[in-house]
Protein backbone atom coordinates (compact mmCIF):
# COMPACT_ATOMS: atom_id res chain seq x y z
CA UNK A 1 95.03 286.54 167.91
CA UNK A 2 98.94 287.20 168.06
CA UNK A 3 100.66 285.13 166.70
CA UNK A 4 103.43 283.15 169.66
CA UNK A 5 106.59 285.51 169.12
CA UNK A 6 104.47 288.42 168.96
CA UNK A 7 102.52 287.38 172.36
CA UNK A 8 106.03 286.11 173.96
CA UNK A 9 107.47 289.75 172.78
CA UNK A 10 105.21 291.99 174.44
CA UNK A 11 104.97 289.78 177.74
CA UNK A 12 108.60 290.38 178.35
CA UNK A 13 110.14 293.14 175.85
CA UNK A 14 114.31 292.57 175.03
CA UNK A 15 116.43 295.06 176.76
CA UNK A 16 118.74 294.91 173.95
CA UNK A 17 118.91 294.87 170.49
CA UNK A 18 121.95 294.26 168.71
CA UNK A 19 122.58 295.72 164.58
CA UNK A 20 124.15 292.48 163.18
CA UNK A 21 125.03 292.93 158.88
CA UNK A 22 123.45 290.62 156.89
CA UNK A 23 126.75 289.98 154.68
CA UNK A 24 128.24 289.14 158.00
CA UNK A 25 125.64 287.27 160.29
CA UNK A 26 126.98 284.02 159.39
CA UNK A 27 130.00 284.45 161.07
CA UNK A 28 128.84 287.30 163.63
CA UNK A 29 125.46 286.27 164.97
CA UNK A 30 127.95 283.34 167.17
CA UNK A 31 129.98 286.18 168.46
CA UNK A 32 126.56 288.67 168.88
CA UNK A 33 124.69 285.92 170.99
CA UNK A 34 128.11 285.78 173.27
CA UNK A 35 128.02 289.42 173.90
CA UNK A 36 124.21 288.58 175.82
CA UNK A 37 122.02 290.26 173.86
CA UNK A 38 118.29 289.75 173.93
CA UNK A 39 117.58 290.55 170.41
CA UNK A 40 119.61 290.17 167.17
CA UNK A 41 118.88 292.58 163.90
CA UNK A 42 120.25 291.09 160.86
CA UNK A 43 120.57 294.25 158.96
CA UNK A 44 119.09 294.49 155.30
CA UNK A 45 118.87 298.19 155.39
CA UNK A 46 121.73 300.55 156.34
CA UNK A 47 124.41 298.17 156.63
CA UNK A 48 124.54 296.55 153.62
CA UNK A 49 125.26 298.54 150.33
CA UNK A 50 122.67 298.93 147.63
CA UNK A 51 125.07 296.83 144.94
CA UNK A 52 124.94 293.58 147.37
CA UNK A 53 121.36 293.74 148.66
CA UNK A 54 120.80 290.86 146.28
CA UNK A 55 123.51 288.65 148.05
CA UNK A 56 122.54 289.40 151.15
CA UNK A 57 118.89 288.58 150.84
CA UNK A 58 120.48 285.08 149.65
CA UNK A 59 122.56 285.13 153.04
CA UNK A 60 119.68 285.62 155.13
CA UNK A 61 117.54 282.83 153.59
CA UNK A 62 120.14 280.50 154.41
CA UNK A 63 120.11 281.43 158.40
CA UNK A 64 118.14 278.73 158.82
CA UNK A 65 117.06 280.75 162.39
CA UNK A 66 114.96 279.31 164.96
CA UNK A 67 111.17 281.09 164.88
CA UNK A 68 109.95 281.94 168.39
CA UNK A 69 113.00 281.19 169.82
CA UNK A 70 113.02 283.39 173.46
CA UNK A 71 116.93 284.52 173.93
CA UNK A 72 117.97 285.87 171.67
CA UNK A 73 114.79 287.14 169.61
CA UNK A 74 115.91 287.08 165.79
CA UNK A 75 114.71 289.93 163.68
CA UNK A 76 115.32 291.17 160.32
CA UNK A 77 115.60 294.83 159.06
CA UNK A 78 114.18 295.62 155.69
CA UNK A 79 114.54 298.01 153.28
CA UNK A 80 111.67 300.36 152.61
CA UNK A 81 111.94 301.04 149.31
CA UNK A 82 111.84 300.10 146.33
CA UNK A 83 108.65 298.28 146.78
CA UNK A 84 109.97 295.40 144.99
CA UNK A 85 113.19 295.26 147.63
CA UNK A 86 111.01 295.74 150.29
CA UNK A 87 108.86 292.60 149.27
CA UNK A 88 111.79 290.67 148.78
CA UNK A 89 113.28 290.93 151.49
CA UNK A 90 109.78 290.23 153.66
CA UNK A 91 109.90 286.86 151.75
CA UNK A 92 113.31 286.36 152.88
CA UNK A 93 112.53 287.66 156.57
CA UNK A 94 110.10 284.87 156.84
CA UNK A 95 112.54 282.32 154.84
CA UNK A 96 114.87 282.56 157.58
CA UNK A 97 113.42 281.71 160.72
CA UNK A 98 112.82 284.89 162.20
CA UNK A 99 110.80 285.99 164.77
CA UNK A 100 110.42 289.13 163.99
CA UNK A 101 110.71 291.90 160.68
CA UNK A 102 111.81 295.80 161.66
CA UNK A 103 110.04 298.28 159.29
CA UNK A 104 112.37 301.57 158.82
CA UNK A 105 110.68 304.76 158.17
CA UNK A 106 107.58 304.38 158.59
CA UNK A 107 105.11 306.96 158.18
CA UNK A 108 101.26 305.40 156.89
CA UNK A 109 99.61 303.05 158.59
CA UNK A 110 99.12 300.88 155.68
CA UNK A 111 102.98 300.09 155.08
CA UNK A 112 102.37 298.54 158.60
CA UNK A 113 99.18 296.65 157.39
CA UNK A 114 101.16 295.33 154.00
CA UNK A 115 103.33 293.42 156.21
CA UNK A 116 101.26 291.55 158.05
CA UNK A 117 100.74 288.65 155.63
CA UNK A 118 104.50 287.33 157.17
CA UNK A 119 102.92 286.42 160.36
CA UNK A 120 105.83 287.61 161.62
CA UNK A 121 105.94 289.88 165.51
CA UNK A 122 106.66 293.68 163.81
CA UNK A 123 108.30 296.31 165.13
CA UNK A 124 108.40 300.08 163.58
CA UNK A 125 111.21 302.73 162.63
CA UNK A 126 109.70 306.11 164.16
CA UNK A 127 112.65 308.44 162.24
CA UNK A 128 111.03 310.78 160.39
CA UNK A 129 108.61 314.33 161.49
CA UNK A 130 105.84 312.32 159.53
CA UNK A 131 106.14 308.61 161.54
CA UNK A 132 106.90 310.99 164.99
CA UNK A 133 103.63 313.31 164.45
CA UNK A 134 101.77 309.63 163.09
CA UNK A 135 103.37 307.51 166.01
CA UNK A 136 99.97 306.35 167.60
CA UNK A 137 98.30 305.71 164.56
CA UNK A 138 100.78 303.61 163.54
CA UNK A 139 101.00 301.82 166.83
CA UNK A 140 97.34 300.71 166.03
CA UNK A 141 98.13 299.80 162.62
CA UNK A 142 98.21 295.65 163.37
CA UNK A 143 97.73 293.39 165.66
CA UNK A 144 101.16 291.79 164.77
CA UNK A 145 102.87 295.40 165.70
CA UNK A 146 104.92 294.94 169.32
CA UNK A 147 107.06 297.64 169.84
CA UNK A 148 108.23 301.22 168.34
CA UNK A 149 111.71 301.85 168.06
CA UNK A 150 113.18 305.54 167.89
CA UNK A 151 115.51 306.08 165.32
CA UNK A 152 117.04 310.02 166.02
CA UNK A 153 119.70 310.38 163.65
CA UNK A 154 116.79 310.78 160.54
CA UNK A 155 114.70 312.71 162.30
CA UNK A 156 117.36 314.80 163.96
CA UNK A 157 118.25 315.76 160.48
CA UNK A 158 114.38 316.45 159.21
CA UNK A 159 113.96 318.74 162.08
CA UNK A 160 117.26 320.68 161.74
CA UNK A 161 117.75 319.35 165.49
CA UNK A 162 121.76 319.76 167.11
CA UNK A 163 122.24 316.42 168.40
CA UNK A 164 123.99 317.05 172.46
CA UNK A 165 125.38 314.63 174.58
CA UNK A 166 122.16 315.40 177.35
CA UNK A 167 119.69 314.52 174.30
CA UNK A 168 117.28 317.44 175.70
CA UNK A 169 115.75 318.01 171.98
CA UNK A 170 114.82 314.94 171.56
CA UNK A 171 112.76 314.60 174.62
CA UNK A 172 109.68 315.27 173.17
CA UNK A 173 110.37 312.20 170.54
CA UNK A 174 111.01 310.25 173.16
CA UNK A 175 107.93 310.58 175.31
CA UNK A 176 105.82 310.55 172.50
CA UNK A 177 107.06 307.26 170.68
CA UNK A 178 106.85 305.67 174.48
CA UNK A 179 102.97 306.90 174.74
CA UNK A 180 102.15 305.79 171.71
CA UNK A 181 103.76 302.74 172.24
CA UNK A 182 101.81 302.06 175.16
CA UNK A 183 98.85 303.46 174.15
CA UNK A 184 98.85 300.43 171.46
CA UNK A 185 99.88 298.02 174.20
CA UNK A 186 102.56 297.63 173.03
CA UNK A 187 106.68 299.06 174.29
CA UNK A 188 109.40 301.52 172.87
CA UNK A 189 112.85 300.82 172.20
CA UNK A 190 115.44 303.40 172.53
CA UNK A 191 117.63 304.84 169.53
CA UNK A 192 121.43 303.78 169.50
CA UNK A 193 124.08 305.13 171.31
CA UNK A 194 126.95 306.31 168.75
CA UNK A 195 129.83 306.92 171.13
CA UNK A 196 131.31 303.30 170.79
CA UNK A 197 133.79 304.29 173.85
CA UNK A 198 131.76 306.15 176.04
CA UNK A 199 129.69 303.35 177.92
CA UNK A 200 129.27 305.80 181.00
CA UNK A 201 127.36 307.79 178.89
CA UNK A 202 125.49 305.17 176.89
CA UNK A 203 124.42 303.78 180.24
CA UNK A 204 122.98 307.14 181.67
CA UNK A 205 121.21 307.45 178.34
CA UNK A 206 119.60 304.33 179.06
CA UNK A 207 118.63 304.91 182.27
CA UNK A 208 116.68 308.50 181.23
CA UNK A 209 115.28 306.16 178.56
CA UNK A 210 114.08 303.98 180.78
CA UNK A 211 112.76 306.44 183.01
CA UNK A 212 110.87 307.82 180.12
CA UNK A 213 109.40 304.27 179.49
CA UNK A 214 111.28 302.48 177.44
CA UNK A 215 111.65 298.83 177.56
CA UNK A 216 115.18 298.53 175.88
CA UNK A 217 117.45 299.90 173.46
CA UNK A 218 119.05 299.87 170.34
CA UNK A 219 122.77 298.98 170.06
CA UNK A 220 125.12 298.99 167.12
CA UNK A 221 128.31 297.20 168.85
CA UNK A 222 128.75 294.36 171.44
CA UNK A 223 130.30 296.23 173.99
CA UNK A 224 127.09 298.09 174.98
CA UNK A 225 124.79 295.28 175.50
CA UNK A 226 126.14 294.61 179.56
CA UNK A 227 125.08 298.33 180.01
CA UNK A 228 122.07 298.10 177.60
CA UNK A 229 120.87 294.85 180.01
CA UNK A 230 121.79 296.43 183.21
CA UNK A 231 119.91 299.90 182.74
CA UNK A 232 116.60 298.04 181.59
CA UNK A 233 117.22 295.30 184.04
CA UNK A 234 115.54 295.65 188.28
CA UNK A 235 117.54 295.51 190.93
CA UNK A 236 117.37 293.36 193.94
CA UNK A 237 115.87 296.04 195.55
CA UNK A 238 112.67 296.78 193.11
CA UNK A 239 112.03 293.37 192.84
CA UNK A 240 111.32 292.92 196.32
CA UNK A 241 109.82 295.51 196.33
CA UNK A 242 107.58 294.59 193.66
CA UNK A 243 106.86 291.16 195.10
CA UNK A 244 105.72 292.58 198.30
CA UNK A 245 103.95 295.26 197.01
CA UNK A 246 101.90 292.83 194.67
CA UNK A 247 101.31 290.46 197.69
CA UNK A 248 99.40 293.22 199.46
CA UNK A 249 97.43 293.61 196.63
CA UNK A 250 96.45 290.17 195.85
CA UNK A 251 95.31 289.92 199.51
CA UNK A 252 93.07 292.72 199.34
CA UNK A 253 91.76 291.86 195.99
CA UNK A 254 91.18 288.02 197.57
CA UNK A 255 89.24 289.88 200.64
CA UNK A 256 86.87 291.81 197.86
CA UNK A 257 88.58 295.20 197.93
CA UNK A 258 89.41 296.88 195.00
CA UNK A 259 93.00 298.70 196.46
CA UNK A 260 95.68 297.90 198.81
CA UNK A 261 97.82 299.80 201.57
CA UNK A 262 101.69 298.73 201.23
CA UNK A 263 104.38 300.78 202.89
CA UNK A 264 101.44 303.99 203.38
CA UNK A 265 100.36 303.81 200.18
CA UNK A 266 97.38 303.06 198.14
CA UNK A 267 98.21 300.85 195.75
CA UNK A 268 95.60 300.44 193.11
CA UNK A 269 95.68 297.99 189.39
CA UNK A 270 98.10 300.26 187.79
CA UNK A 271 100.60 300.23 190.46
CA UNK A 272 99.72 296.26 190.37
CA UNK A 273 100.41 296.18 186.66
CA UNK A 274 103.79 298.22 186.96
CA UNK A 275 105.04 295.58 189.54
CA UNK A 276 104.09 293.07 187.56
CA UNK A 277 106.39 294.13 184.17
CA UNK A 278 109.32 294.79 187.09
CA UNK A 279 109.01 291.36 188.00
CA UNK A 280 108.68 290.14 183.80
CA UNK A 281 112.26 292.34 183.26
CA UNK A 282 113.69 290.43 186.46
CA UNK A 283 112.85 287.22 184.90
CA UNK A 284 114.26 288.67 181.52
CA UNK A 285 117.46 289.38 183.09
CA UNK A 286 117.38 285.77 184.71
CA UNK A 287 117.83 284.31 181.60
């Protein structure tokens, strides 16, 4: 059974997910939930330096965070390695409140498993050629495993791949982690956007994402969270839609047929389903 963040997680997946440092979060998560975020990552890994990993772990213990709290989600990054680090900071994950612990680099199915004794919803680093060509596996690892998250700067650089502006090498990545994702049941989150100044571009980024798939993405400064939320967010228009189109359905399945016509179209359970998550985004974006 899933444990409540983990169930609440995949029912409606965060459109965005804000990098917070752990040295900082005291003083930044305030300022991070005012920027409308879904999700919060208090950042173990990359943004704190190896000589205060120790004090940080400290700082996150004393969050004193809400657990299963909807909006926004609280997560933790961790450090994969050492294995001692990485253990500590788990313990610390759980010490603060979180909902949630992100797992970086991920490649075996078992580092999944070994962090299941948290209780804690997980979600997975895909950055490296290993974790990309492993992706489904380790989508199946645990029950406690929600969502996939693309990291393309790593394995950009394990591939030898020229990072461009139109992100065409990294489409394969992309589709991949977002089948696997959903193969598992569970959703994809989109890697950062780098350009700090260009939200035009971080917003058609997100849109292709979300076109791929995705369910949200990745952000590493406040200002891109209003684009973040509005690319992974329906409009007006496809909610209506969606209401409509799932009315005709639930009248034909209440009259003992299996499809539905709406608009000239069959609409079968998949179609239902896909209304369905429109209408759990719209009620996302609601909040």
């Amino acid at each position: 059974m899933l444990p409540l963040p983990a169930e609440d997680l995949r029912r409606a997946p965060p459109r965005s997910w804000l990098f917070v440092p752990a040295l900082r979060s005291p003083e930044w998560i305030p300022k991070a939930v005012a920027s409308g975020a879904d999700a919060l990552i208090v950042d173990l890994e990359d943004a704190t330096a190896p000589d205060e990993k120790d004090r940080a772990r400290d700082v996150v213990r004393g969050l004193g965070l809400t657990r299963g709290q909807r909006s926004p989600v609280m997560v933790v990054r961790v450090n994969s390695a050492p294995r001692e680090r990485h253990e500590a900071d788990l313990r610390a994950a759980v010490d603060s409140g979180a909902s949630a612990v992100l797992l970086p680099k991920i490649e075996e199915v078992d580092e999944v498993r070994a962090a299941g004794w948290t209780g804690l919803a997980v979600v997975v680093m895909i950055e490296t050629a290993k974790g990309l060509l492993r992706a489904a596996e380790i989508a199946m690892a645990h029950d406690h495993l929600v969502a996939l998250a693309f990291g393309s700067f790593d394995l950009s650089a394990a591939i030898g791949a020229a990072p461009s502006r139109e992100g065409t090498e990294l489409l394969y990545a992309r589709s991949h982690i977002a089948t696997a994702a959903a193969a598992a049941g569970a959703f994809a989150v989109d890697t950062p956007w780098v350009d700090i100044a260009d939200v035009d571009g971080l917003a058609r980024e997100a849109a292709a994402a979300r076109r791929l798939g995705f369910a949200g993405k990745l952000a590493i400064h406040p200002s891109h969270v209003a684009a973040i939320n509005a690319a992974f967010s329906p409009s007006d228009d496809e909610v209506a839609d969606a209401e409509a189109l799932l009315a005709a359905f639930d009248a034909a399945v209440a009259a003992g047929e299996g499809v539905a016509t709406y608009k000239g179209r069959m609409i079968d359970r998949p179609l239902a389903l896909a209304a369905r998550r429109v209408l759990a985004r719209a009620g996302l974006a609601q909040r």
